[in-house]
Protein backbone atom coordinates (compact mmCIF):
# COMPACT_ATOMS: atom_id res chain seq x y z
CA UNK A 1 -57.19 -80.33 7.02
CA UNK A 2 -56.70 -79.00 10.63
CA UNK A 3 -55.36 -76.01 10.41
CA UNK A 4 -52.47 -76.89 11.98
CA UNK A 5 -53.83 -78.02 15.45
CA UNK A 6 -51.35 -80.07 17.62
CA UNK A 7 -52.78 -82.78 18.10
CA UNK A 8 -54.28 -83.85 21.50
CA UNK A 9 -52.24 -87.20 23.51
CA UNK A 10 -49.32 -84.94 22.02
CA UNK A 11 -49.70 -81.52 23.89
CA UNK A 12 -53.43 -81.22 25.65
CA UNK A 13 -52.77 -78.03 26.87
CA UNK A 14 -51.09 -76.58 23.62
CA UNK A 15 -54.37 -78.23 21.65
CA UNK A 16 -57.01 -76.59 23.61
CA UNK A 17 -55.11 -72.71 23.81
CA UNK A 18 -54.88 -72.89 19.54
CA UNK A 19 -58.02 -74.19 19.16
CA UNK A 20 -59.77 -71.46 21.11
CA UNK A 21 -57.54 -69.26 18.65
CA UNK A 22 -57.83 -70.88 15.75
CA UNK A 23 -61.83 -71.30 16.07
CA UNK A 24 -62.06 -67.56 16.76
CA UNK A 25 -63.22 -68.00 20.01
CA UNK A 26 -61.01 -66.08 21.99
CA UNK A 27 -57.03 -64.23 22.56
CA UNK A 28 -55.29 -63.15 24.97
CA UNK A 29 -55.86 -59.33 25.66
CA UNK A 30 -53.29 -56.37 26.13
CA UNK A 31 -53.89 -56.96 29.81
CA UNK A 32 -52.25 -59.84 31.70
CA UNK A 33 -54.30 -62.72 32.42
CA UNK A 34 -57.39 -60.62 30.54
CA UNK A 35 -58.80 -62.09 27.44
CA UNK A 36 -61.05 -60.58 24.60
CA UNK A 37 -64.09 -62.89 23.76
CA UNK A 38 -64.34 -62.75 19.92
CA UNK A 39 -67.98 -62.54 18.10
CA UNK A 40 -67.94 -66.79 17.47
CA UNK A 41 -67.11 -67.06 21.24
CA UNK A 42 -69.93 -64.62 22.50
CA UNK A 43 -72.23 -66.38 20.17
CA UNK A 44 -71.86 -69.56 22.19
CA UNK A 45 -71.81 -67.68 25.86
CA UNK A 46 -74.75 -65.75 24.48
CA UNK A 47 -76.65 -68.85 23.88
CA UNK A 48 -75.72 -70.38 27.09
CA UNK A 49 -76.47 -67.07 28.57
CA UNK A 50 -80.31 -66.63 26.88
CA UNK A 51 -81.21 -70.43 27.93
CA UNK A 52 -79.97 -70.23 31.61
CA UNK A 53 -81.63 -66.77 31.96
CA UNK A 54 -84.97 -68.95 30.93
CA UNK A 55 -84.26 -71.20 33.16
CA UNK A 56 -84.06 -69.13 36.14
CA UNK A 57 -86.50 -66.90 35.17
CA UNK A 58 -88.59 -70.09 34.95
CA UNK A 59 -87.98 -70.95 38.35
CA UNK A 60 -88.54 -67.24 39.91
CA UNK A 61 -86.09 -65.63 40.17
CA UNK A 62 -85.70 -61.72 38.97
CA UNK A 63 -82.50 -60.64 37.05
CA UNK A 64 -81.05 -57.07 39.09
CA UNK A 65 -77.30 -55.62 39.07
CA UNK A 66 -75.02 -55.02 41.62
CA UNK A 67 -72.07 -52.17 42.04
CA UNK A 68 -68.94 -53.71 40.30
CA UNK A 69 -66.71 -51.90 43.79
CA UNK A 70 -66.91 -53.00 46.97
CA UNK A 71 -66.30 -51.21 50.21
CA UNK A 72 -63.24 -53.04 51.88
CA UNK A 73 -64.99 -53.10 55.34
CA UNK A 74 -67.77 -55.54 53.61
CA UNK A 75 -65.62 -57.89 53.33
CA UNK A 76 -63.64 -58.36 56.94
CA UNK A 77 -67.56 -58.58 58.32
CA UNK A 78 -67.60 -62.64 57.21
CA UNK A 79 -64.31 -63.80 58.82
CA UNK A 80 -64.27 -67.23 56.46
CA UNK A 81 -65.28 -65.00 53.60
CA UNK A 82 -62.60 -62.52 53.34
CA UNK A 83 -60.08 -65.00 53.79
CA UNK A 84 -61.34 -67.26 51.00
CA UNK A 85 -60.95 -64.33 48.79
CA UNK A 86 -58.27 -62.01 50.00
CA UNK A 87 -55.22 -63.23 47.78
CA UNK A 88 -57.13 -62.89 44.83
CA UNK A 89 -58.48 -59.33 45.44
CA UNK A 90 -57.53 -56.03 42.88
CA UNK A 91 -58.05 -53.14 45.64
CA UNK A 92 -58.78 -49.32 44.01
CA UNK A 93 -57.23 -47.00 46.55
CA UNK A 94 -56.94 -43.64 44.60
CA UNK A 95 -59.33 -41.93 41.67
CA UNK A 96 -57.44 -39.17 40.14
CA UNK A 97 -54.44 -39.33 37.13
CA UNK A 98 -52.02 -36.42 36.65
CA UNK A 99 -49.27 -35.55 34.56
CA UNK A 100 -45.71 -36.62 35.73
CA UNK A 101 -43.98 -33.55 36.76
CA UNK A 102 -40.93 -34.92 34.22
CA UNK A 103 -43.10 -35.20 31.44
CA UNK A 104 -42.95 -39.24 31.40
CA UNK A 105 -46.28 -39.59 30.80
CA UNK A 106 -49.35 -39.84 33.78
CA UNK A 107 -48.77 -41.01 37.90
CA UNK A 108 -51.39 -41.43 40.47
CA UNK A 109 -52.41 -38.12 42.33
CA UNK A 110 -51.49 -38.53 46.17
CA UNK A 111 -53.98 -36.24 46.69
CA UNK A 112 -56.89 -38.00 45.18
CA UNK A 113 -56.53 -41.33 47.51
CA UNK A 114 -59.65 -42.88 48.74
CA UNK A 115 -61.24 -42.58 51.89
CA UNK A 116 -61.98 -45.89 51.88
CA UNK A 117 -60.46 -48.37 49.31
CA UNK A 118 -62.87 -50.22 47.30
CA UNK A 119 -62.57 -54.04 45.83
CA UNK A 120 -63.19 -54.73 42.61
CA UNK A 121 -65.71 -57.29 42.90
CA UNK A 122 -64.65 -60.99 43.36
CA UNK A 123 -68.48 -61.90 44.28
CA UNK A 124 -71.28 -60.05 45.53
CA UNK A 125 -72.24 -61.73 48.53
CA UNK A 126 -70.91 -58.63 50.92
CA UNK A 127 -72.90 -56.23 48.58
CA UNK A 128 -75.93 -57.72 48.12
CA UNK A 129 -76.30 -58.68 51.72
CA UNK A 130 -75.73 -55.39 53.13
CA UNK A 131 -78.28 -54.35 50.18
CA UNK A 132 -80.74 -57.00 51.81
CA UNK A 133 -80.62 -55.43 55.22
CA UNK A 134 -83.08 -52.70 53.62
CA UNK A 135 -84.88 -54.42 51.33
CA UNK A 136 -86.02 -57.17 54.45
CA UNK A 137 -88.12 -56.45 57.42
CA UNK A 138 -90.97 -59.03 57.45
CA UNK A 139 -91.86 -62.45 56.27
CA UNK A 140 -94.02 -60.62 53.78
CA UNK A 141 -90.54 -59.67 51.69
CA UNK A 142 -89.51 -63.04 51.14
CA UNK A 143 -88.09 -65.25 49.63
CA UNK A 144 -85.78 -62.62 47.71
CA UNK A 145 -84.90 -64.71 44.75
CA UNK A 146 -82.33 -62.42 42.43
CA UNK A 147 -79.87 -62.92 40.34
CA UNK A 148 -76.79 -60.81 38.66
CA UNK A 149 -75.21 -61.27 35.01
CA UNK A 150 -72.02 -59.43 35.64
CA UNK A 151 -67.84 -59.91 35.34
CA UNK A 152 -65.73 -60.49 38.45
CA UNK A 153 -62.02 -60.05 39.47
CA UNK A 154 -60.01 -62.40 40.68
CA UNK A 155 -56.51 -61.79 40.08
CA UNK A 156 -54.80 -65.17 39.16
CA UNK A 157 -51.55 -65.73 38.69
CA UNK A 158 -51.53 -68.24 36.11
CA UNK A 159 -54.24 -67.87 33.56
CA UNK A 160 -55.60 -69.75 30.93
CA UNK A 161 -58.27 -68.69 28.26
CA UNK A 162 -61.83 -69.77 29.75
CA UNK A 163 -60.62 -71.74 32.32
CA UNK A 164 -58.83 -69.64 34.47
CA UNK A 165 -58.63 -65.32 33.59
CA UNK A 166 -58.32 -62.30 36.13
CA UNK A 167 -61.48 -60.91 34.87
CA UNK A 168 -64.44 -63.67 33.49
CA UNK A 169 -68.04 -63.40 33.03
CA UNK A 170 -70.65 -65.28 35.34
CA UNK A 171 -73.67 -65.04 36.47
CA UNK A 172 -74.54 -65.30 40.61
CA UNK A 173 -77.68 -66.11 41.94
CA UNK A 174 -78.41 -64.51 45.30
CA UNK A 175 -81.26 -65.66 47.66
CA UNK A 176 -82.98 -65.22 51.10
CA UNK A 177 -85.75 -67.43 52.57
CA UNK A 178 -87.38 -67.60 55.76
CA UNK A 179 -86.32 -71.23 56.77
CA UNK A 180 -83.26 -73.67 56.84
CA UNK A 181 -85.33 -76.06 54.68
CA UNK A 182 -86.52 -73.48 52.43
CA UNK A 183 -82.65 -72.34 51.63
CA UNK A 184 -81.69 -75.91 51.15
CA UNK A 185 -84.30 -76.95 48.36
CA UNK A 186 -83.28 -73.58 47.04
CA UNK A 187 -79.97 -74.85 47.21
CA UNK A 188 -80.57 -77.98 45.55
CA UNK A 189 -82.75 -76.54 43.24
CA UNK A 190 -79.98 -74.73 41.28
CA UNK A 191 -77.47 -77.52 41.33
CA UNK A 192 -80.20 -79.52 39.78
CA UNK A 193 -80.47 -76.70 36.81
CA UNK A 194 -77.18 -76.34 36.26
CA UNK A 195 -76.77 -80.45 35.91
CA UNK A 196 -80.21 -80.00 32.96
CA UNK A 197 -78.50 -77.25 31.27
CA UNK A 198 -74.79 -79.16 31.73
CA UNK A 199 -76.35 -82.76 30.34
CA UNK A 200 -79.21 -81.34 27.85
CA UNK A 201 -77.62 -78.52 25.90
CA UNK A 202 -73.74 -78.88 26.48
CA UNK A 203 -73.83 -82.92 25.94
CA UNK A 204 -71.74 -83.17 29.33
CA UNK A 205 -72.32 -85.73 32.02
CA UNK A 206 -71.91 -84.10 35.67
CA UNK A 207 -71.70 -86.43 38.89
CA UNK A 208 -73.32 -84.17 41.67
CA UNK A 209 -72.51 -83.92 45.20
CA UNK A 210 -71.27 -82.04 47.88
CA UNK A 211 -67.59 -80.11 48.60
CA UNK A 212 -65.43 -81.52 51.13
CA UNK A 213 -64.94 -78.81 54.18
CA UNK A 214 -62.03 -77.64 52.86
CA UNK A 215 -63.22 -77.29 49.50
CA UNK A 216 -66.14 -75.35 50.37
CA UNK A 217 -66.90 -72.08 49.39
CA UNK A 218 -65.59 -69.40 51.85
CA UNK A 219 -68.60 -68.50 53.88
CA UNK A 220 -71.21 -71.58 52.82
CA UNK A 221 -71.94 -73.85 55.44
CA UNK A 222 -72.49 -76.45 52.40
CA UNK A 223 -71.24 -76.60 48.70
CA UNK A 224 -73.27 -78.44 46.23
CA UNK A 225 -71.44 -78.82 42.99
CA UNK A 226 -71.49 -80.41 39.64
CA UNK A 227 -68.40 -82.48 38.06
CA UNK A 228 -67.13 -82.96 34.60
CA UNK A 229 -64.66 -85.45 33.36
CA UNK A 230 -62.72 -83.97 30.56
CA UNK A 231 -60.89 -85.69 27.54
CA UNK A 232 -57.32 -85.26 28.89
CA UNK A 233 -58.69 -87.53 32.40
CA UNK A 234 -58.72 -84.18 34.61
CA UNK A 235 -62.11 -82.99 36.56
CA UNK A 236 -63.81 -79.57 35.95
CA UNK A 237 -65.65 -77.89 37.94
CA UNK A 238 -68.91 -76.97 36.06
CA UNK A 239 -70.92 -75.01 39.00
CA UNK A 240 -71.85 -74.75 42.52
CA UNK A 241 -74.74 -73.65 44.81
CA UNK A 242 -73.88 -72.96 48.20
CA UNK A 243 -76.25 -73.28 51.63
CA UNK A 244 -74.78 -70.07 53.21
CA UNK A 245 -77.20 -70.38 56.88
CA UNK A 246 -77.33 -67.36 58.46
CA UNK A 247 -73.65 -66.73 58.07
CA UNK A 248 -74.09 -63.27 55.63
CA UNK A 249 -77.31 -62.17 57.57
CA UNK A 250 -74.84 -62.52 61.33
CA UNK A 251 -72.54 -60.50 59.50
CA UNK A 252 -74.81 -57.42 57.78
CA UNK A 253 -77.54 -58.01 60.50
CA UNK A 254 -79.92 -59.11 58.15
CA UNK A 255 -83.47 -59.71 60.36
CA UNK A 256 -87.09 -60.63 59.82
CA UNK A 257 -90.29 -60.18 62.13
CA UNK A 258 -91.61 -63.71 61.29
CA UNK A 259 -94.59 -65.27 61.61
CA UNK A 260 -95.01 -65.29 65.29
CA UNK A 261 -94.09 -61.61 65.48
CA UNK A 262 -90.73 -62.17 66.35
CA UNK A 263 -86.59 -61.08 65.13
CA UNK A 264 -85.56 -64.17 63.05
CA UNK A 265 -82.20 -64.04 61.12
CA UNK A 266 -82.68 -64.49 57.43
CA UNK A 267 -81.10 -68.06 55.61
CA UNK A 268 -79.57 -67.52 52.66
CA UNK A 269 -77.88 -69.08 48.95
CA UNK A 270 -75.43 -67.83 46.47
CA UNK A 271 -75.10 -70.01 43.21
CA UNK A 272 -72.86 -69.35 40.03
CA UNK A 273 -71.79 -70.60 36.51
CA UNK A 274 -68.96 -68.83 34.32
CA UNK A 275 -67.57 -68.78 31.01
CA UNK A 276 -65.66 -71.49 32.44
CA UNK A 277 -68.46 -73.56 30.84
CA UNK A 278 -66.80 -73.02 27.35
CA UNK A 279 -63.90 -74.74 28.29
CA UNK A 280 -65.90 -77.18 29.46
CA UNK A 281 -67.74 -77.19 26.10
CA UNK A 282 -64.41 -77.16 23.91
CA UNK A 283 -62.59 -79.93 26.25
CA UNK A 284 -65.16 -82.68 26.54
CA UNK A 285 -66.10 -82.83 22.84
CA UNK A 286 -63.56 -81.43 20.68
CA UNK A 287 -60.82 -83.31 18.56
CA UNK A 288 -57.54 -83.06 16.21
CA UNK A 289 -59.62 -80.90 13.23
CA UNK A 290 -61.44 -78.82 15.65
CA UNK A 291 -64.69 -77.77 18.02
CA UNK A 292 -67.16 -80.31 17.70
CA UNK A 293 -70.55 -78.22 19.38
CA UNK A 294 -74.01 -80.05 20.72
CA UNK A 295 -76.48 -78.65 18.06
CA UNK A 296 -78.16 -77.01 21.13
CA UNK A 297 -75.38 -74.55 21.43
CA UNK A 298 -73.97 -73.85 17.90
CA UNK A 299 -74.31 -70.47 16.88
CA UNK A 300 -74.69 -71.82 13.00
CA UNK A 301 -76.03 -75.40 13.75
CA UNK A 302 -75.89 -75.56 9.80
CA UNK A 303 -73.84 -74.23 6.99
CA UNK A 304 -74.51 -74.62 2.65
CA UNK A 305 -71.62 -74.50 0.79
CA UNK A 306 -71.95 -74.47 -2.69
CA UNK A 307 -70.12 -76.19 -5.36
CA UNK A 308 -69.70 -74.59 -8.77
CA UNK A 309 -67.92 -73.84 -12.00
CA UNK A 310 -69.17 -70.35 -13.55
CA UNK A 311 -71.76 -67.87 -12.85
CA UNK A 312 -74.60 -69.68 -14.49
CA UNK A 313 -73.77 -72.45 -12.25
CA UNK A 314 -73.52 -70.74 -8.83
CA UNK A 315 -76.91 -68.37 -9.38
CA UNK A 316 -78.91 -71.93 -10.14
CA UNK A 317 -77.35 -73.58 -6.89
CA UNK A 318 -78.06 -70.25 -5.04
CA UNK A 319 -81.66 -70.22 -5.57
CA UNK A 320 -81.84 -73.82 -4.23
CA UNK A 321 -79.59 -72.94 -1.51
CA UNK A 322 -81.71 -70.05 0.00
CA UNK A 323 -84.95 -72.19 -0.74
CA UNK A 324 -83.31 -74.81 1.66
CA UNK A 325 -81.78 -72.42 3.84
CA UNK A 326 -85.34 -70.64 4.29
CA UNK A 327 -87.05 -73.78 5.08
CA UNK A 328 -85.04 -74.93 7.40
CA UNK A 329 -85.21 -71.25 9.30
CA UNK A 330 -88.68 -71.75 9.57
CA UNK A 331 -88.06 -74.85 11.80
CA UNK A 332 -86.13 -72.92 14.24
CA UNK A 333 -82.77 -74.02 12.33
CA UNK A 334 -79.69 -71.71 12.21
CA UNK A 335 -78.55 -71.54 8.78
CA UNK A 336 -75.26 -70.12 6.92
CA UNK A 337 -74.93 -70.11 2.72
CA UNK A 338 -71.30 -69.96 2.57
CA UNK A 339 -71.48 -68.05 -0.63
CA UNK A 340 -68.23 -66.52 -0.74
CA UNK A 341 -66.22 -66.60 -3.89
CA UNK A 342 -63.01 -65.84 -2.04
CA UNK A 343 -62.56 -69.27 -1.03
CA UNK A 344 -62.73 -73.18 -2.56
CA UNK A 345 -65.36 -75.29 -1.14
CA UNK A 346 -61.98 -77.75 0.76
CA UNK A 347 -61.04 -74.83 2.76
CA UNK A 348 -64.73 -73.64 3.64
CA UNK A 349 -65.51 -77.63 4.41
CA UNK A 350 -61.92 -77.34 6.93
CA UNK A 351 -62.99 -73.82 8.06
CA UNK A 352 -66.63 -74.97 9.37
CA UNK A 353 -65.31 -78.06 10.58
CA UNK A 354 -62.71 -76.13 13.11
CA UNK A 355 -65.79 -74.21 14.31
CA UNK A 356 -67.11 -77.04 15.21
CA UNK A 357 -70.74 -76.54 12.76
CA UNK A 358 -73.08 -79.73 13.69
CA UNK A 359 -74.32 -80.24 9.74
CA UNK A 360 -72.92 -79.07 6.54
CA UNK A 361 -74.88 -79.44 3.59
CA UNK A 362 -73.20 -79.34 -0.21
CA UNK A 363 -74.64 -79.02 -3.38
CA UNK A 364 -73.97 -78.91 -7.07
CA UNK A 365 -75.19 -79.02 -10.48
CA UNK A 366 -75.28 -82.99 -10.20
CA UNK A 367 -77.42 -82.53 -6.89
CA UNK A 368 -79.59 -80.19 -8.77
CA UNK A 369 -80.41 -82.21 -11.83
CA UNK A 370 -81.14 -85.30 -8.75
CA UNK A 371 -82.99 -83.05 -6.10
CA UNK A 372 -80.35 -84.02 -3.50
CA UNK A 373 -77.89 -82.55 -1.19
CA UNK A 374 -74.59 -84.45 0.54
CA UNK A 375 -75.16 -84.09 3.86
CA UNK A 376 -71.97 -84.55 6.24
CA UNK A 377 -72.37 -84.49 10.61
CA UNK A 378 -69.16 -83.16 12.47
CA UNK A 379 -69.61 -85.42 15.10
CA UNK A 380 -68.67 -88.64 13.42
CA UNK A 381 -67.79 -87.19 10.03
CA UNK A 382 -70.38 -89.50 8.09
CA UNK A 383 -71.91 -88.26 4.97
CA UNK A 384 -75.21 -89.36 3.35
CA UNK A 385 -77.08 -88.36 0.77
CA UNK A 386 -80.88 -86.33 1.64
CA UNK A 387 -83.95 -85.72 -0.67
CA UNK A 388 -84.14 -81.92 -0.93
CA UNK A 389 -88.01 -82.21 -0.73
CA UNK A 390 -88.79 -82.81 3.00
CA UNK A 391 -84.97 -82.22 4.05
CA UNK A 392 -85.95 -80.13 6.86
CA UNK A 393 -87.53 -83.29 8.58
CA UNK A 394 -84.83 -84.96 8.07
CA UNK A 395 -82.15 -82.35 9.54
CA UNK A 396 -84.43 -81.46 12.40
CA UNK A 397 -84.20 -85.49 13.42
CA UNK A 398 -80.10 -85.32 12.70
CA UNK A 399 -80.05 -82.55 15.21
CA UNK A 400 -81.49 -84.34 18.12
CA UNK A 401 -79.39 -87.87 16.72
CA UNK A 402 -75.99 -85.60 17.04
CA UNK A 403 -77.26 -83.57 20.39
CA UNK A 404 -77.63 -87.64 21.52
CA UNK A 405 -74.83 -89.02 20.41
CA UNK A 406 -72.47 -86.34 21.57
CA UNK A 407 -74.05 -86.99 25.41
CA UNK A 408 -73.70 -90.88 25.16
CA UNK A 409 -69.99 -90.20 23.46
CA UNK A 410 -69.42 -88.54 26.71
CA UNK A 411 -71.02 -90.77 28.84
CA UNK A 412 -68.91 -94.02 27.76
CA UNK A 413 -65.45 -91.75 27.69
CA UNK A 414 -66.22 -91.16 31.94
CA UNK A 415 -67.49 -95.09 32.11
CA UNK A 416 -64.17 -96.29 30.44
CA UNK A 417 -61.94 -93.54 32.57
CA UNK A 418 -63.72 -94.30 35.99
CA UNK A 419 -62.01 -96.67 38.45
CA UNK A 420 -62.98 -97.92 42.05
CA UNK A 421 -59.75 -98.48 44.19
CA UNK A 422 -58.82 -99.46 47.07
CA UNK A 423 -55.10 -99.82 47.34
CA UNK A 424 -53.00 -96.44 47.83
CA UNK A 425 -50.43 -98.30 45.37
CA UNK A 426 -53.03 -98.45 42.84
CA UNK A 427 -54.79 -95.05 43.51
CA UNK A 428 -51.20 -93.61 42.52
CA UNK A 429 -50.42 -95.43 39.93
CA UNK A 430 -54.27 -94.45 38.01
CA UNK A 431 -53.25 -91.04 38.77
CA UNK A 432 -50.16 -90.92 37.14
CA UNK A 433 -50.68 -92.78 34.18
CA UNK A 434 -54.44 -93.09 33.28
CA UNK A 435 -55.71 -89.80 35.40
CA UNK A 436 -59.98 -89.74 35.37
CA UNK A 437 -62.34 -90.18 38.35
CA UNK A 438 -61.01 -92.61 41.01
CA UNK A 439 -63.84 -93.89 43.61
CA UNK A 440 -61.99 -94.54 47.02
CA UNK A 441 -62.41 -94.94 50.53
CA UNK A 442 -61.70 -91.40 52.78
CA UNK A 443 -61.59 -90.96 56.67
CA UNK A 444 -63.25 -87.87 56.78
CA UNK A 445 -60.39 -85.93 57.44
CA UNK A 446 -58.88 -82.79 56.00
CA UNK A 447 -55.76 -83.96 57.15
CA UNK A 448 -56.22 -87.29 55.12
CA UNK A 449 -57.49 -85.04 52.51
CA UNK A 450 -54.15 -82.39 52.11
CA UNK A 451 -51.74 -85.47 52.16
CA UNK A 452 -53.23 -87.02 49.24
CA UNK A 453 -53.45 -83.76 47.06
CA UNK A 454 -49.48 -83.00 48.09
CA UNK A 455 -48.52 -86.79 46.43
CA UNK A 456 -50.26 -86.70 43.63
CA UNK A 457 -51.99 -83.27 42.81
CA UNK A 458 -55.59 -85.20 43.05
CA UNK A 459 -58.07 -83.37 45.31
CA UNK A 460 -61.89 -84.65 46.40
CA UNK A 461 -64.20 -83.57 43.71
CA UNK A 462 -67.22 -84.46 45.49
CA UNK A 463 -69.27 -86.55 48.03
CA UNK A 464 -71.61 -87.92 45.29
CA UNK A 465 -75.22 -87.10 46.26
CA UNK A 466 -76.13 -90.47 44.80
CA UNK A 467 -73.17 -92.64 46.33
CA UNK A 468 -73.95 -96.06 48.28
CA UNK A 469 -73.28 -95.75 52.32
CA UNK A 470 -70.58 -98.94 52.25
CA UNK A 471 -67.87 -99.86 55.18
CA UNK A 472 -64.59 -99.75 53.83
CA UNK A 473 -60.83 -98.47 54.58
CA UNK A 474 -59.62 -95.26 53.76
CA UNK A 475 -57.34 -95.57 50.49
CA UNK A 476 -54.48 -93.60 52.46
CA UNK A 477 -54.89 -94.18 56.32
CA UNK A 478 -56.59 -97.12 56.61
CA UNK A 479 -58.46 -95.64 58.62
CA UNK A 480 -62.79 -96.58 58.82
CA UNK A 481 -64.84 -94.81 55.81
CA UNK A 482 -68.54 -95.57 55.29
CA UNK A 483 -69.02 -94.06 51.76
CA UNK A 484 -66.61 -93.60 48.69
CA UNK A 485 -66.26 -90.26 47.27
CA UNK A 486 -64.33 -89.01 44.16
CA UNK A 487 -60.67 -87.93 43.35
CA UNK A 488 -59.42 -86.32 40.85
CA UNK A 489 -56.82 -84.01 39.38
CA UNK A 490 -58.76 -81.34 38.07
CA UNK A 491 -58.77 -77.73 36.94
């Protein structure tokens, strides 16, 4: 039973909007291009959320919050900056309501306009570095290393639920060091957390490198990033860390007396991840019944259902039920009893297996009289048979066999949808038919760079940090190239 999903080499796009309805993971809000992040959905961010928070926290950095307005004038201070972002910016220009003088309901006051307008914020960088300025004076004050778990605005005009809203949740990491190398590593650093978290607890392979000039963040000087490969052969971005120089501390005259006694401007990093991760999540794993989720980052990584005819029946199977259900709590497992007598065990089996639960255990009075439970994985939808004594051994080893097998799942999917080219014939004929990550030959140039993406919609994802230094011919001009990098249509 699906629940009706379409089905995905039918409608890709129409499979992954119902399924985040369906799975009660999110809808679209009352506000355009808004969306309201049910309790199943927050679940998963809030895991994400709690282990990245660890992870930084691990790595020192200090969680602090920002104003959610920012001063116009902030942002025209970092020319590349402001016009990265300007298109996408909701401006507040007045702070009063009053009744319509016709009685049609409530207008804006003309009286109550701002002195200056204020942008809703589409990142922090302006605020927080013109917050730096007076938190910085010496070498003694740094490295600053902060982050910010907040929502931004960036008003798109064609939305989609995770992937792409007006208003989204994210966290932005934003730090100050004393020297170039010291805001590189820092740099690196946080690309290389991201990729753990991506690989370890989603189950998605990333390829890392660096943006292409043009793809580069507005104001960075460098873009690290990490790539996905989703089931439908498009790219996703799945976070960056930018090298920013000195271009923020230029801009909100941001100085240090170093070392030596002397002014030095301070180097600096921004680095973010978004909700756009749950796409991520739901589009590299998922499939025709439903969410399949990495054990790592299920809400309920197991649910009991019982089987029963009669009261007599259900109160035995309950007591062995909650036994199990304690005992494997005690392990660190997040359990469900599905206890509800509102519903037949088929539609609670469908109903867990849309939300994507790793295990589900069933029992009933002939598992009782045996001292065994059926247990079924969603990941390949195999069903065995478990001892209850010593089950939570046994589900605590299933865990890390699914969290693996999910990961190398993913793993072959980019292997078998990855293809080194080197004709332009054949570079537009992968793209149109097969889609996935195509390794070609590029001259270096943006130029090169814009005609490919206006023929066939693929951009650069990256300059993979691990790619071999090879002559070849650029795929499209023919031009020299000494290192492949990778294409893809993407999201």
């Amino acid at each position: 039973m699906s629940k009706g999903l379409p089905k995905r080499n039918e409608d890709y796009s129409l499979w992954y909007n119902e399924l985040v309805k369906k799975a009660d993971l999110a809808e679209n809000s009352a506000v355009r291009g808004c969306m309201v992040i049910k309790p199943y959905g927050y679940a998963i961010w809030e895991k994400m959320q709690n282990i990245l928070d660890k992870m930084f926290k691990d790595s020192g950095h200090s969680n602090a919050y920002f104003p959610l307005f920012i001063p116009k004038s902030y942002l025209s201070k970092e020319a590349d900056h402001v016009e990265g972002f300007a298109k996408e910016c909701a401006v507040v220009t007045h702070y009063r309501l009053k009744n319509a003088e016709d009685g049609t309901g409530v207008v804006v006051d003309p009286e109550a306009k701002l002195e200056e307008e204020l942008i809703v914020r589409p990142t922090s960088e302006t605020v927080i570095w013109n917050t730096y300025k007076n938190w910085i004076q010496s070498y003694r004050d740094l490295p600053v290393l902060v982050n910010q778990w907040a929502n931004v605005v960036r008003w798109e005009m064609r939305t989609r639920l995770f992937l792409r809203t007006a208003e989204f949740l994210w966290q932005e990491g934003h730090t100050a060091h004393a020297t170039k190398q010291e805001a590189i590593d820092e740099t690196v650093q946080m690309m290389d957390i991201y990729a753990d978290f991506v690989e370890n607890y989603m189950g998605v392979p990333v390829i890392k490198g660096i943006k292409t000039e043009s793809e580069r963040f507005a104001g960075a000087e460098e873009t690290y990033c990490i790539e996905a490969l989703m089931q439908d052969g498009k790219a996703l971005q799945a976070g960056t860390s930018h090298f920013l120089g000195q271009n923020f501390a230029k801009a909100f005259d941001v100085k240090f007396t170093n070392k030596e006694g002397k002014q030095d401007l301070v180097w600096g990093t921004s680095w973010g991840v978004s909700t756009r991760l749950m796409g991520a999540l739901i589009m590299s794993h998922s499939d025709d019944d439903g969410l399949v989720l990495p054990p790592n980052l299920a809400p309920i990584q197991v649910v009991i259902v019982p089987i029963f005819k009669g009261e007599e029946q259900f109160k035995a199977i309950s007591l062995r039920a909650e036994e199990i259900k304690k005992r494997l709590e005690a392990k660190g497992i997040s359990v469900r009893y599905d206890d509800r007598d509102t519903h037949k065990p088929g539609f609670k089996f469908a109903e867990w297996e849309l939300k994507g639960v790793p295990v589900r255990i069933a029992i009933g009075p002939r598992d009782l009289e045996n001292d065994t439970v059926e247990v079924a994985r969603r990941d390949s939808k195999t069903k065995e048979t478990y001892q209850i004594n010593g089950i939570e051994t046994g589900i605590l080893e299933l865990m890390t066999d699914i969290q693996h097998n999910i990961y190398e799942s993913s793993i072959k999917f980019r292997e078998d949808h990855t293809n080194t080219v080197d004709s332009w014939e054949e570079f537009k004929e992968i793209m149109e038919n097969e889609g996935g990550f195509v390794l070609a030959h590029w001259d270096g140039t943006a130029e090169t760079e814009d005609k490919i993406k206006t023929e066939t919609k693929a951009t650069i994802r990256c300059i993979p940090l691990d790619g071999e230094l090879e002559e070849g011919k650029c795929v499209y001009s023919g031009k020299p190239s000494k290192q492949r990098v990778i294409f893809a249509r993407a999201y």
